[in-house]
C-alpha atoms as a PDB file:
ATOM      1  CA  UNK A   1     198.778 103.864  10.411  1.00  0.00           C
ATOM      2  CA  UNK A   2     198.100 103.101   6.941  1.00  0.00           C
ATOM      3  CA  UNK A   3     195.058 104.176   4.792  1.00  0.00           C
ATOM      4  CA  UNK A   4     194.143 103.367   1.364  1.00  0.00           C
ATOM      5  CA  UNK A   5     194.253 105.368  -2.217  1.00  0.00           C
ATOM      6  CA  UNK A   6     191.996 106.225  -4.427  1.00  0.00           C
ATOM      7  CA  UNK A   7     192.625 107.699  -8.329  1.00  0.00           C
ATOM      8  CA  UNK A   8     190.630 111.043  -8.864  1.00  0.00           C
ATOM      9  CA  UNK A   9     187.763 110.076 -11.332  1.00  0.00           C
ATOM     10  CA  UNK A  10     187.721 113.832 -12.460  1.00  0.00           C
ATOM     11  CA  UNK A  11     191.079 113.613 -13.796  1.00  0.00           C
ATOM     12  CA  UNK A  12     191.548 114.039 -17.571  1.00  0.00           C
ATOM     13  CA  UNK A  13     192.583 112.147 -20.144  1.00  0.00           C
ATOM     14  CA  UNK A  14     195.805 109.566 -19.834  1.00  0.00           C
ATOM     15  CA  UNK A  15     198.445 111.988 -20.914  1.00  0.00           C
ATOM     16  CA  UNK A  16     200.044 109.900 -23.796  1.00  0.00           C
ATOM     17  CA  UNK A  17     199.026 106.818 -21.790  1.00  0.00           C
ATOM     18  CA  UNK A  18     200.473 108.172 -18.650  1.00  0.00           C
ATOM     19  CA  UNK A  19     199.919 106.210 -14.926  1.00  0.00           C
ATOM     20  CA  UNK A  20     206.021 106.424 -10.750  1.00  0.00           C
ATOM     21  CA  UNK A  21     212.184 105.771   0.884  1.00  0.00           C
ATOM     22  CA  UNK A  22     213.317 104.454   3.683  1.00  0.00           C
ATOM     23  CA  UNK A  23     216.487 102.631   3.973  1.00  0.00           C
ATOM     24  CA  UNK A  24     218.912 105.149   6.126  1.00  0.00           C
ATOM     25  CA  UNK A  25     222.584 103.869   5.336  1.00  0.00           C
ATOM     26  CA  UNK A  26     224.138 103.620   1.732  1.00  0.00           C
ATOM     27  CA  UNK A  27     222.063 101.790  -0.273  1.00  0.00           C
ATOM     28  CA  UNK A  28     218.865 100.527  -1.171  1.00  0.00           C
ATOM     29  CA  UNK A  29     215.569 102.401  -2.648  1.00  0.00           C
ATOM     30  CA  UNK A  30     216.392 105.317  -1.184  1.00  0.00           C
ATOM     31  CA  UNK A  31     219.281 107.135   0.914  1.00  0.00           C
ATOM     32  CA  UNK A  32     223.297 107.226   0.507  1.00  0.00           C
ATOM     33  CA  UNK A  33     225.634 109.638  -0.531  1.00  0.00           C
ATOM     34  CA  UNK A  34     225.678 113.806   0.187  1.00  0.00           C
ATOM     35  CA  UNK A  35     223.505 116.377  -1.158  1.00  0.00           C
ATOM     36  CA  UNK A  36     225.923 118.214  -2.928  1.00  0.00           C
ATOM     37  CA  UNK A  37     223.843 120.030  -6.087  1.00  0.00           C
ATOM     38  CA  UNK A  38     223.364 123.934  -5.166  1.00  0.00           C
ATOM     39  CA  UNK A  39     220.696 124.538  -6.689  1.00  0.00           C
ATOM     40  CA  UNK A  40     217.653 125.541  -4.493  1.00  0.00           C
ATOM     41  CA  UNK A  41     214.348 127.147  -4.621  1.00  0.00           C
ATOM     42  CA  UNK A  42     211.724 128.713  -1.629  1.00  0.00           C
ATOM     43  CA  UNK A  43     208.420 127.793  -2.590  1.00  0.00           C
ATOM     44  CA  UNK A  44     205.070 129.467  -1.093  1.00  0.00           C
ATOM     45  CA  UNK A  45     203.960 132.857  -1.772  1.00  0.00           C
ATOM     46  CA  UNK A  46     204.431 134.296   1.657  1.00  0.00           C
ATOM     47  CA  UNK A  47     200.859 136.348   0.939  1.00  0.00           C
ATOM     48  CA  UNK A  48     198.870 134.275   4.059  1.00  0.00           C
ATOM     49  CA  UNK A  49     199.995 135.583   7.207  1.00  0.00           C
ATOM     50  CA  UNK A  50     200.750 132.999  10.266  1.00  0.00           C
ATOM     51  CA  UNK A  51     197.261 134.064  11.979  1.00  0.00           C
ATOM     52  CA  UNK A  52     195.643 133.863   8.823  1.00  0.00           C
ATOM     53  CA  UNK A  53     196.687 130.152   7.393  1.00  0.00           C
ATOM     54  CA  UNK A  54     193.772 127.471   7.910  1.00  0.00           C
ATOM     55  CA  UNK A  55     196.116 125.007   9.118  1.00  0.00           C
ATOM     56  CA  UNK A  56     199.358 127.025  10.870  1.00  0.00           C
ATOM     57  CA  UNK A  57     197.995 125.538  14.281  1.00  0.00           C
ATOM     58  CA  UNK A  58     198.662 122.199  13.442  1.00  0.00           C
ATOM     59  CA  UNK A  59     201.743 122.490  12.750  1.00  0.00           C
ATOM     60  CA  UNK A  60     204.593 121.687  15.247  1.00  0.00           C
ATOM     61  CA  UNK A  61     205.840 124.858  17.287  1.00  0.00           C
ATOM     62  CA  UNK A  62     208.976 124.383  15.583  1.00  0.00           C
ATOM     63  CA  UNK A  63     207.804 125.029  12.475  1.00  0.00           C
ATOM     64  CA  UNK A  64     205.585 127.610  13.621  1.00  0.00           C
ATOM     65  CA  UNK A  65     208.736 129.326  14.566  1.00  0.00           C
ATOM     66  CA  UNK A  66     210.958 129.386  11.862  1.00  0.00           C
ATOM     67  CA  UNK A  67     208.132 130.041   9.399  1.00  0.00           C
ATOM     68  CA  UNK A  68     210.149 127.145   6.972  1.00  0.00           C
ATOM     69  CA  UNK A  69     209.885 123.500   5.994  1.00  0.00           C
ATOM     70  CA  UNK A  70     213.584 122.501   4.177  1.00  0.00           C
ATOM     71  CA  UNK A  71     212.601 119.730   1.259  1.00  0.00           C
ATOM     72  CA  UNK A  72     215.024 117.516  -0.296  1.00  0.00           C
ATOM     73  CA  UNK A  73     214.679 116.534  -3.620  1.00  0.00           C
ATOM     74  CA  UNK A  74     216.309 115.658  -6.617  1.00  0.00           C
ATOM     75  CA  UNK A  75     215.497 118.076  -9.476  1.00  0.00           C
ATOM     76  CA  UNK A  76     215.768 116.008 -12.658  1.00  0.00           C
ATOM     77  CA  UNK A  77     212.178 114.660 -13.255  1.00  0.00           C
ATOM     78  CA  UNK A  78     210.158 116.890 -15.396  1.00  0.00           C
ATOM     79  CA  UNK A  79     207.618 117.337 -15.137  1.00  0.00           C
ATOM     80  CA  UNK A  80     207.321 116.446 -11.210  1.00  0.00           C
ATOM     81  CA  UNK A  81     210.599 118.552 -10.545  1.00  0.00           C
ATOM     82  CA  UNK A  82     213.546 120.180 -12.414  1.00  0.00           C
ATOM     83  CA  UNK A  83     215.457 122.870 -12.585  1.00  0.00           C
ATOM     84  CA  UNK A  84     215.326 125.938 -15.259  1.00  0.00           C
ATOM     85  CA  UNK A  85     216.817 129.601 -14.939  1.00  0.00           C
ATOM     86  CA  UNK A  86     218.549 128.032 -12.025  1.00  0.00           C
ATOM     87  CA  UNK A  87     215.015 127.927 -10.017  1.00  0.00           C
ATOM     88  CA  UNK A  88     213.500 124.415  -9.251  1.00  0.00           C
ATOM     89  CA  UNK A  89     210.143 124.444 -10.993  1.00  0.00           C
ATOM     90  CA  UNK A  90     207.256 121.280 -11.189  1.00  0.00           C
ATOM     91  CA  UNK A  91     204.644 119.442 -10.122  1.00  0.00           C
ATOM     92  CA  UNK A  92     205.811 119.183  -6.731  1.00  0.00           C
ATOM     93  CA  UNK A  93     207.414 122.763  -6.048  1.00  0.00           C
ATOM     94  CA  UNK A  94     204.066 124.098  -6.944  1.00  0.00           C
ATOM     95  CA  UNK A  95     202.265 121.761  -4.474  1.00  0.00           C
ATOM     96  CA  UNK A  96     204.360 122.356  -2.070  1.00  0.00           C
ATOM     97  CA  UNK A  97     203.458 126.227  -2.755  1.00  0.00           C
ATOM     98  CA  UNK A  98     199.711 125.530  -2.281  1.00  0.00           C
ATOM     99  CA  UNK A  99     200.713 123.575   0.963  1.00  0.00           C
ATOM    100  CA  UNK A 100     202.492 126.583   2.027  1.00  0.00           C
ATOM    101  CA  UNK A 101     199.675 128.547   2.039  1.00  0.00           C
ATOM    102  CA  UNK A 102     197.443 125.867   3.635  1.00  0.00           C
ATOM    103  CA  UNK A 103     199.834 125.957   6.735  1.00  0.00           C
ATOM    104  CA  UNK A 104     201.633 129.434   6.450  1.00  0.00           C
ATOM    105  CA  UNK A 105     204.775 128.493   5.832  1.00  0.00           C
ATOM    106  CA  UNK A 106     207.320 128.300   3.225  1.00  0.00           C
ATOM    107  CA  UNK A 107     208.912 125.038   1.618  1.00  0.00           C
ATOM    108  CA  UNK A 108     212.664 125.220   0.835  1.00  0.00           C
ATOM    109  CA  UNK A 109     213.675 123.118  -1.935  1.00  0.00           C
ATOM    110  CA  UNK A 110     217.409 121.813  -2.168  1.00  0.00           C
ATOM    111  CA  UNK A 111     218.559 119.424  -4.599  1.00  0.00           C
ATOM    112  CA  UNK A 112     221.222 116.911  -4.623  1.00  0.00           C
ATOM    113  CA  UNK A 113     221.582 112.851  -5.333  1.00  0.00           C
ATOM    114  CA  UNK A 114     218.569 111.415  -5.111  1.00  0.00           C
ATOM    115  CA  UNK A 115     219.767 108.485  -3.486  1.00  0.00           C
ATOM    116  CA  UNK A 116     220.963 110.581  -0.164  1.00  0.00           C
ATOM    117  CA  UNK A 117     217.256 111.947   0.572  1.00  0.00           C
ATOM    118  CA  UNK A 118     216.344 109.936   3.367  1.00  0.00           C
ATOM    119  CA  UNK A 119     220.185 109.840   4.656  1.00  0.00           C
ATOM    120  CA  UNK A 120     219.613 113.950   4.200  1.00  0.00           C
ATOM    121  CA  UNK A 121     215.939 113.654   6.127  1.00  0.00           C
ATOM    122  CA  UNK A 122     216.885 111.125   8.589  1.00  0.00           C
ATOM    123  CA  UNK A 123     220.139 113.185   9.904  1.00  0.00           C
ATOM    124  CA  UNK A 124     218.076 116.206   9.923  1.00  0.00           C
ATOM    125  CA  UNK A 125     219.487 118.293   7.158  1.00  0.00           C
ATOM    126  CA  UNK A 126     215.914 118.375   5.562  1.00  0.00           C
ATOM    127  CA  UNK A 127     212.296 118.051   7.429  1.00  0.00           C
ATOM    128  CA  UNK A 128     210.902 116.546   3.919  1.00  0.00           C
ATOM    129  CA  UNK A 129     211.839 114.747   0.862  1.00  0.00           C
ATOM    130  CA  UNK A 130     209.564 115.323  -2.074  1.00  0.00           C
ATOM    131  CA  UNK A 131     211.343 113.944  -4.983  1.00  0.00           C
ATOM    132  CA  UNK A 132     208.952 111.478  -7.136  1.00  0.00           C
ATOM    133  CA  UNK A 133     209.585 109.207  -4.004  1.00  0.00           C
ATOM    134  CA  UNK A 134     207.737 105.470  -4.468  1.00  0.00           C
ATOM    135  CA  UNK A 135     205.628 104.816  -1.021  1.00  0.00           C
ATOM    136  CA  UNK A 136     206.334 100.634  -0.351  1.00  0.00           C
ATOM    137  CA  UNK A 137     206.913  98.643   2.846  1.00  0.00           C
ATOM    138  CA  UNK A 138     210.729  98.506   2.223  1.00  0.00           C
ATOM    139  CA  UNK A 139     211.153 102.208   2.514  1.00  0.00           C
ATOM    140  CA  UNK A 140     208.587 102.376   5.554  1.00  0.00           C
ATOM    141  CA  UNK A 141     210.115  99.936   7.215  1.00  0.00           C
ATOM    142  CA  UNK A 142     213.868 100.358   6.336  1.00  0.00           C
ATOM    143  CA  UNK A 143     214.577  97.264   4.792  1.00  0.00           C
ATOM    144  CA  UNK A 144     216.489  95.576   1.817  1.00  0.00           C
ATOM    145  CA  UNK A 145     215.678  93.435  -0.768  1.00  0.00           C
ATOM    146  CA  UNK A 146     216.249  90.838   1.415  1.00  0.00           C
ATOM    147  CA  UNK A 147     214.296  91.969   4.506  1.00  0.00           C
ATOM    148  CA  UNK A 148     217.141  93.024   6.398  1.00  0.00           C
ATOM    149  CA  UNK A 149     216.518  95.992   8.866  1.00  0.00           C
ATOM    150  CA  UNK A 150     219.280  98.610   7.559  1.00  0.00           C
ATOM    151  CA  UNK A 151     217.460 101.983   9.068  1.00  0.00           C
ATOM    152  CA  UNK A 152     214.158 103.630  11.101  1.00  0.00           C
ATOM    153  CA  UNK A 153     212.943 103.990   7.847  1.00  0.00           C
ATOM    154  CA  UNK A 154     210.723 107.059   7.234  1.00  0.00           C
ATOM    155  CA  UNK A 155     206.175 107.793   6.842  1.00  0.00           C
ATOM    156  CA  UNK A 156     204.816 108.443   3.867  1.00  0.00           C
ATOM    157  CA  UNK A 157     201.895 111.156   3.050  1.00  0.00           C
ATOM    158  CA  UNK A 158     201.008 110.276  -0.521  1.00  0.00           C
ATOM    159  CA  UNK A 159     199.783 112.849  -2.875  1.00  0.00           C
ATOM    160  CA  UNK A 160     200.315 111.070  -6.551  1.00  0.00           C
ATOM    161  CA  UNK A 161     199.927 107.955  -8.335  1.00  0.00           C
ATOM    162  CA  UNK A 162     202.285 106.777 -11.406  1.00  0.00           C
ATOM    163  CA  UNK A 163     204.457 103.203 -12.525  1.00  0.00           C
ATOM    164  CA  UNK A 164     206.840 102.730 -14.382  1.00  0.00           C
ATOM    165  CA  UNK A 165     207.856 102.848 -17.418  1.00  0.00           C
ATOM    166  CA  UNK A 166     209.720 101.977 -20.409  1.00  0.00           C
ATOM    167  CA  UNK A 167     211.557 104.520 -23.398  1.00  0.00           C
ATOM    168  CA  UNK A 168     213.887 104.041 -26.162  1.00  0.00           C
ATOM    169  CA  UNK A 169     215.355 105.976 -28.522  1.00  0.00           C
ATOM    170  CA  UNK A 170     213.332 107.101 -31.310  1.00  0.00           C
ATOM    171  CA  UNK A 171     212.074 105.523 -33.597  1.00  0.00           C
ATOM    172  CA  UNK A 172     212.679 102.139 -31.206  1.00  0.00           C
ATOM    173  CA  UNK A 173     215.717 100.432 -33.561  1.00  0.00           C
ATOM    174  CA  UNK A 174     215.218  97.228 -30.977  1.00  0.00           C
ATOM    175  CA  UNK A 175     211.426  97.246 -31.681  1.00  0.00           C
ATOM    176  CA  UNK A 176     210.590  96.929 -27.529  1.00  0.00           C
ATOM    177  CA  UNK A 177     207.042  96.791 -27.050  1.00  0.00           C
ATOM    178  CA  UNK A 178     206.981  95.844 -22.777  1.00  0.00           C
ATOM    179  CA  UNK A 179     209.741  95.558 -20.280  1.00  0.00           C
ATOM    180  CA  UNK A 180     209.443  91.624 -20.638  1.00  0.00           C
ATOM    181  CA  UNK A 181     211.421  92.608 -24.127  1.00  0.00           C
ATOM    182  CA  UNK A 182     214.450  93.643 -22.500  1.00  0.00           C
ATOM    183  CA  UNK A 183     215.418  89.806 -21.381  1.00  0.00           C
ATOM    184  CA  UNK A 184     219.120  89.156 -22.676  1.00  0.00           C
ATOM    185  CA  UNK A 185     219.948  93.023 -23.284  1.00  0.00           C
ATOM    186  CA  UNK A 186     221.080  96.160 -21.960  1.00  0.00           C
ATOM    187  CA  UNK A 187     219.096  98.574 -19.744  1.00  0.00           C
ATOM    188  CA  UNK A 188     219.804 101.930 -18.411  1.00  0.00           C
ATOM    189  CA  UNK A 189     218.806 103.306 -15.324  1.00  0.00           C
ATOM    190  CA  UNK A 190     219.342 105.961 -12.181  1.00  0.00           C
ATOM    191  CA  UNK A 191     220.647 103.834  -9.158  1.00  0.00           C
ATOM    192  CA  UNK A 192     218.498 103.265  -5.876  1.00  0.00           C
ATOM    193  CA  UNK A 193     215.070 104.148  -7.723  1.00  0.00           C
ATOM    194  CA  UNK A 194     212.052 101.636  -7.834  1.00  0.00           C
ATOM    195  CA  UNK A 195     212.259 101.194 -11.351  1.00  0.00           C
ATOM    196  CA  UNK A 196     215.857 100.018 -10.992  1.00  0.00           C
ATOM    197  CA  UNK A 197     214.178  97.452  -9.115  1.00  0.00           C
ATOM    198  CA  UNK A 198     212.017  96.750 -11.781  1.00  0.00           C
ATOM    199  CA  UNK A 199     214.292  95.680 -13.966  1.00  0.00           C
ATOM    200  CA  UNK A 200     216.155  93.026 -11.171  1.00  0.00           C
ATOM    201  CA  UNK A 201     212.501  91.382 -10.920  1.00  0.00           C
ATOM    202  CA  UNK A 202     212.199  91.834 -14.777  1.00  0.00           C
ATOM    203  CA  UNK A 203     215.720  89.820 -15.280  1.00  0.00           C
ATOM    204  CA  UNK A 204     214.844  87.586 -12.442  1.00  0.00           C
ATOM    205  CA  UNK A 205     211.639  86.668 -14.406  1.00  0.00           C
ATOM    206  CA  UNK A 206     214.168  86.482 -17.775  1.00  0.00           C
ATOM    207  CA  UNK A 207     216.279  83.428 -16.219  1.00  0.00           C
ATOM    208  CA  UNK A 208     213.486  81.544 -14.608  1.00  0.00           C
ATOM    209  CA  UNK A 209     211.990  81.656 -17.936  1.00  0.00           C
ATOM    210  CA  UNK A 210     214.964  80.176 -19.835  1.00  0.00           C
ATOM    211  CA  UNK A 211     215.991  83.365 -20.932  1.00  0.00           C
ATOM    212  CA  UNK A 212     218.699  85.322 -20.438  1.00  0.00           C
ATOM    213  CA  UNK A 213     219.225  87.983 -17.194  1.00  0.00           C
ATOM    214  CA  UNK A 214     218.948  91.667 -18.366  1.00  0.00           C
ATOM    215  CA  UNK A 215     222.155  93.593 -18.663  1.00  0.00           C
ATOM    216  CA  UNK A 216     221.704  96.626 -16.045  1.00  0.00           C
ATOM    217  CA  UNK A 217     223.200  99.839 -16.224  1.00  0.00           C
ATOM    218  CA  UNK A 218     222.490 101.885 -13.026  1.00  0.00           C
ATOM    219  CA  UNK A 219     223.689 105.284 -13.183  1.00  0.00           C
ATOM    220  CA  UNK A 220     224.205 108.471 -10.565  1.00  0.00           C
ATOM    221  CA  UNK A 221     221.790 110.487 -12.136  1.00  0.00           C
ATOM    222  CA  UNK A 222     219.052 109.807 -15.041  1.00  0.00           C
ATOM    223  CA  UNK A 223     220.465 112.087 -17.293  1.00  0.00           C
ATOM    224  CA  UNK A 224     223.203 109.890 -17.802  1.00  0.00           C
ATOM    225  CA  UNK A 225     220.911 107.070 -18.045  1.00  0.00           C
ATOM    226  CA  UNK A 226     219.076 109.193 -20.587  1.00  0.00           C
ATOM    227  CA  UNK A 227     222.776 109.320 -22.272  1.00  0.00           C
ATOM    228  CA  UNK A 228     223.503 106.107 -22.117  1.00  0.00           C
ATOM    229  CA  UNK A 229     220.166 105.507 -24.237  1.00  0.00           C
ATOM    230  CA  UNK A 230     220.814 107.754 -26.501  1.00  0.00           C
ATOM    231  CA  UNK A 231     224.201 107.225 -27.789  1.00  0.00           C
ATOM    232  CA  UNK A 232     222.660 103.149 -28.605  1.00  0.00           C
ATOM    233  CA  UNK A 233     224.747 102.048 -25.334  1.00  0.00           C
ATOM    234  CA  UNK A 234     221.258 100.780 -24.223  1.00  0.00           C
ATOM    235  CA  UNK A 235     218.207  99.794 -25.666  1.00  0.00           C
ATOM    236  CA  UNK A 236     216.326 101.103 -23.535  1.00  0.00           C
ATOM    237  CA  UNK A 237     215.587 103.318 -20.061  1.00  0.00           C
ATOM    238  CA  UNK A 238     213.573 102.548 -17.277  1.00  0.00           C
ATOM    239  CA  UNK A 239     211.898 105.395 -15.463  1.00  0.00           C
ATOM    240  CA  UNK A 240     208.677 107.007 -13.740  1.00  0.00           C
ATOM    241  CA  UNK A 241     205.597 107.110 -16.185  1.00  0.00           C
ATOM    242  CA  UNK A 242     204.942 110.973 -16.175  1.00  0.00           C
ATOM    243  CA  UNK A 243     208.614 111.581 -16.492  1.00  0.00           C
ATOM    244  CA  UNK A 244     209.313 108.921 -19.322  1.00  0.00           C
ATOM    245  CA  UNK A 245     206.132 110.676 -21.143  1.00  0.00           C
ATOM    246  CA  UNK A 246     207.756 114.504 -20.504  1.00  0.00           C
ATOM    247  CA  UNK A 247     211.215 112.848 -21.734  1.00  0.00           C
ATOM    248  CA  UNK A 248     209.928 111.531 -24.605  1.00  0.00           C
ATOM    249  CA  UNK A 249     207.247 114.928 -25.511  1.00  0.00           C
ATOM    250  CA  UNK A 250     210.875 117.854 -24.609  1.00  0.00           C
ATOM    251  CA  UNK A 251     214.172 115.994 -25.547  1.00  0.00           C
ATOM    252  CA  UNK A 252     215.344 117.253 -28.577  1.00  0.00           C
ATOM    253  CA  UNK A 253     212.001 118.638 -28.924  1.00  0.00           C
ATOM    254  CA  UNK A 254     210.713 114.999 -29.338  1.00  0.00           C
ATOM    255  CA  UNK A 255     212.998 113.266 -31.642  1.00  0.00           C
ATOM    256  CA  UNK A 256     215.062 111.971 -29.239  1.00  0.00           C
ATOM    257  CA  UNK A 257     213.055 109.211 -27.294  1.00  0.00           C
ATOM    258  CA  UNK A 258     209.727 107.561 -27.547  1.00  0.00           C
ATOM    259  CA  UNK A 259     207.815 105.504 -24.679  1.00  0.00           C
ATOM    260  CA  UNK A 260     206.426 102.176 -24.919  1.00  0.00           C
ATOM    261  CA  UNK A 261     203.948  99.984 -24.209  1.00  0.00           C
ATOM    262  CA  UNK A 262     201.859 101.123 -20.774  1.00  0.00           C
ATOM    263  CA  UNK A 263     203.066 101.812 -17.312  1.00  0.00           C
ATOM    264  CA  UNK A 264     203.802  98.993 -14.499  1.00  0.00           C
ATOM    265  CA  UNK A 265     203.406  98.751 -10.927  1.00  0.00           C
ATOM    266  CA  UNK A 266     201.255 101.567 -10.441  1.00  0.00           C
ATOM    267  CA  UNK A 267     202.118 102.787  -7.055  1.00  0.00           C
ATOM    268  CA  UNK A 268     201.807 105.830  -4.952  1.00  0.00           C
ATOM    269  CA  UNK A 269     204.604 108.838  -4.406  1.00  0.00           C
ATOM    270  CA  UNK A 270     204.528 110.518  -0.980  1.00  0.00           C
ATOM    271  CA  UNK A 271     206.161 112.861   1.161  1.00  0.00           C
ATOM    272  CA  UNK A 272     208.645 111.163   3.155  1.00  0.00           C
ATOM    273  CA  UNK A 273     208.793 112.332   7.115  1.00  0.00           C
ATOM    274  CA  UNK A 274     210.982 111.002   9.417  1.00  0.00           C
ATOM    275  CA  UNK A 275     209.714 108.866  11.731  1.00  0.00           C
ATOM    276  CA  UNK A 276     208.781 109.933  15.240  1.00  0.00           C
ATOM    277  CA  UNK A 277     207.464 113.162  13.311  1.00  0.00           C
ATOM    278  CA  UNK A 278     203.971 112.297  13.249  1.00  0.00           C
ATOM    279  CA  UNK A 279     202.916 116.193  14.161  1.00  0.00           C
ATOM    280  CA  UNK A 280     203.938 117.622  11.156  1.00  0.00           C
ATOM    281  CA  UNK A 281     203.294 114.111   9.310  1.00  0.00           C
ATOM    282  CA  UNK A 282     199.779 115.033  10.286  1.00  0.00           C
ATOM    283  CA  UNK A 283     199.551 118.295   9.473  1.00  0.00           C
ATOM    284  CA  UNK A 284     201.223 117.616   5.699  1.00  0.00           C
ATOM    285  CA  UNK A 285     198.282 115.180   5.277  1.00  0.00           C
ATOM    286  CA  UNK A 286     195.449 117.418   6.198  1.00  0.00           C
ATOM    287  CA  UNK A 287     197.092 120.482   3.928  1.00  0.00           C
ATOM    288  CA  UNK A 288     197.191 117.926   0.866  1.00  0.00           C
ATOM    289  CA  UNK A 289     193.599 117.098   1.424  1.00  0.00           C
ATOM    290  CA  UNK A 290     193.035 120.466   1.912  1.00  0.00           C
ATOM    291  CA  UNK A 291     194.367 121.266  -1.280  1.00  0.00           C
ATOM    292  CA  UNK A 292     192.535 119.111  -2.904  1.00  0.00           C
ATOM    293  CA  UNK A 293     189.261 120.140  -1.968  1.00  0.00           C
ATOM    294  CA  UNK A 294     189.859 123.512  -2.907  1.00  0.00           C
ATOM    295  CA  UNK A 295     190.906 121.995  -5.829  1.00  0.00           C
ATOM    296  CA  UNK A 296     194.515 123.734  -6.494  1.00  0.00           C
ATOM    297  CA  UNK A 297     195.769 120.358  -6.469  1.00  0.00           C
ATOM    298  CA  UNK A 298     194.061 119.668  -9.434  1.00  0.00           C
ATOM    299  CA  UNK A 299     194.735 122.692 -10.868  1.00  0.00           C
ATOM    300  CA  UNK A 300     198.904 122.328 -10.539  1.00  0.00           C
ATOM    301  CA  UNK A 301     198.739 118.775 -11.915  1.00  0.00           C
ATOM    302  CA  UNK A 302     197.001 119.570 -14.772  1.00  0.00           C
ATOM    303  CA  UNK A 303     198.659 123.059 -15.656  1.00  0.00           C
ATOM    304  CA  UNK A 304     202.361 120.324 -15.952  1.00  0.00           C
ATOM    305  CA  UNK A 305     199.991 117.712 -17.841  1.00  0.00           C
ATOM    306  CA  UNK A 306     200.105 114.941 -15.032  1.00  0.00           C
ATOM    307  CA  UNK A 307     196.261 115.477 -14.054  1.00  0.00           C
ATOM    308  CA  UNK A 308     195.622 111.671 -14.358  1.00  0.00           C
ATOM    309  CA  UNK A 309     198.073 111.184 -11.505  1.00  0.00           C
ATOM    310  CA  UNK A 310     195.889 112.729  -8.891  1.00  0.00           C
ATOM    311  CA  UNK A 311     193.739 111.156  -6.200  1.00  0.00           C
ATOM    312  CA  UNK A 312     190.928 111.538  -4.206  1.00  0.00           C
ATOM    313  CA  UNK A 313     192.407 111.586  -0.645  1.00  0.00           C
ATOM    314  CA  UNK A 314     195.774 111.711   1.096  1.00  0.00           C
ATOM    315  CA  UNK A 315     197.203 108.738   2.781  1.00  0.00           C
ATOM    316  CA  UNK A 316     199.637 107.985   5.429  1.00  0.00           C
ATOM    317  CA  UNK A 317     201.874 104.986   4.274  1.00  0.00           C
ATOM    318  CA  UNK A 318     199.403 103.732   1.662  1.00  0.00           C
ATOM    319  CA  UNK A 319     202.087 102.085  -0.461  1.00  0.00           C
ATOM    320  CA  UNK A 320     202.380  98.172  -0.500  1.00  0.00           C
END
């Protein structure tokens, strides 16, 4: 089941020119490792009553039941999720709130590596992931780069759309106006992310061009990509648009990084489900249309500044 996306053509300005899984196993765009990090958060008010939600009937009796959907995520993308005062706050904790209400339920956040989410989802220790997650056939389908079935692969309900993007450290020493600047130097980046990717098509292009590859840094977690950029180590970081653009507006209360050029790839995040879980797939897709109608969706994007990510309708497995 696929259906197609559409940008919101209310949405406000570009936020500083803003726009970004389902391999199971240990590698890939997506899933290895444990979710170790502690921190967690419950999201939804727990005001509407089960009776009283618009959309509690469509949910699976399961979740009916236990009142909670359990979210993994990975907590270090302002503005779409992070954690401050030890609670995970953002874009998608407070969607995940208006959800909540749409179904009468409440949405558990836990984060850990964000390469484990759909090992986390697809053994059952979450019924979500909603972590900035890219929608594409690879993840869908549970394939590598090479089209090698590793996994079931998980569905997709898409909510956002964002690319990627390039940053550097202030006052951009290396004077990198696009990614195709970064041919014959160093890149940082957090391993198993799309924009990781990126940067092995990027380098790919480099060498057929009679250039030389990019030098790529993939790191556990961004922050030590952010680091890495910094200190000079890199030149330059590769990350989600609205996240480079919060990066670039917070750290060091902006004279630490600066993004450039416009974002690439332009692609859709969703909700990942595991597969075979198409009842409350379903019902997560209705709720974020429902949101939007009422027009809380609108209303969370734009109160983080990402109101240029939102779209028009939901989609199941939109992403290309």
């Amino acid at each position: 089941m696929t259906a197609s996306i559409t940008r919101r053509t209310t949405a406000k300005s570009r936020i500083a020119a803003i726009g970004a899984i389902a391999v199971a196993g240990s590698l890939l765009l997506t899933a290895c490792g444990d979710q170790t990090d502690s921190a967690s958060q419950e999201s939804g008010s727990g005001k509407e009553t089960k009776s009283g939600a618009p959309l509690f009937s469509k949910l699976p009796e399961k979740y009916q039941k236990s009142g909670v959907i359990k979210v993994g995520t990975n907590a270090e993308y302002a503005p779409m999720e992070s954690v401050e005062n030890g609670k995970i706050v953002g874009v998608d904790p407070d969607l995940a709130d208006a959800l909540g209400k749409q179904l009468g339920v409440k949405f558990e956040f836990t984060s850990g590596s964000f390469d484990g989410l759909i090992t986390a989802l697809n053994s059952g220790r979450h019924d979500i992931a909603m972590s900035s997650i890219t929608d594409n056939k690879q993840r869908q389908e549970g394939l590598d780069d090479a089209g090698k079935k590793l996994g079931p692969g998980v569905d997709f309900v898409d909510y956002f759309l964002a690319g990627t993007a390039v940053y550097t450290k202030k006052g951009n020493p290396q004077n990198i106006k696009s990614i195709e600047d970064l041919c014959g130097k160093r890149a940082a980046v957090q391993r198993g992310t799309t924009y990781e990717e990126a940067l092995k098509k990027q380098s790919k292009a480099c060498t057929d061009g009679g250039e030389k590859a990019i030098t790529i840094e993939p790191f556990e977690n961004d922050t030590e990509a952010q680091t890495r950029v910094k200190s000079g180590g890199a030149v330059a970081g590769v990350n989600d648009y609205p996240v480079a653009v919060d990066l670039a507006r917070k750290a060091d209360g902006g004279n630490a990084f600066e993004v450039v050029g416009e974002q690439v790839d332009a692609g859709p995040f969703g909700i990942a489900v595991k597969k075979g879980n198409t009842g409350l797939r379903d019902a997560l897709k209705e709720a974020v249309d429902a949101i939007i109608a009422d027009g809380s969706y609108q209303k969370v994007l734009d109160k983080w500044g990402a109101g240029t990510g939102a779209i028009d309708k939901a989609a199941v497995n939109g992403g290309k």
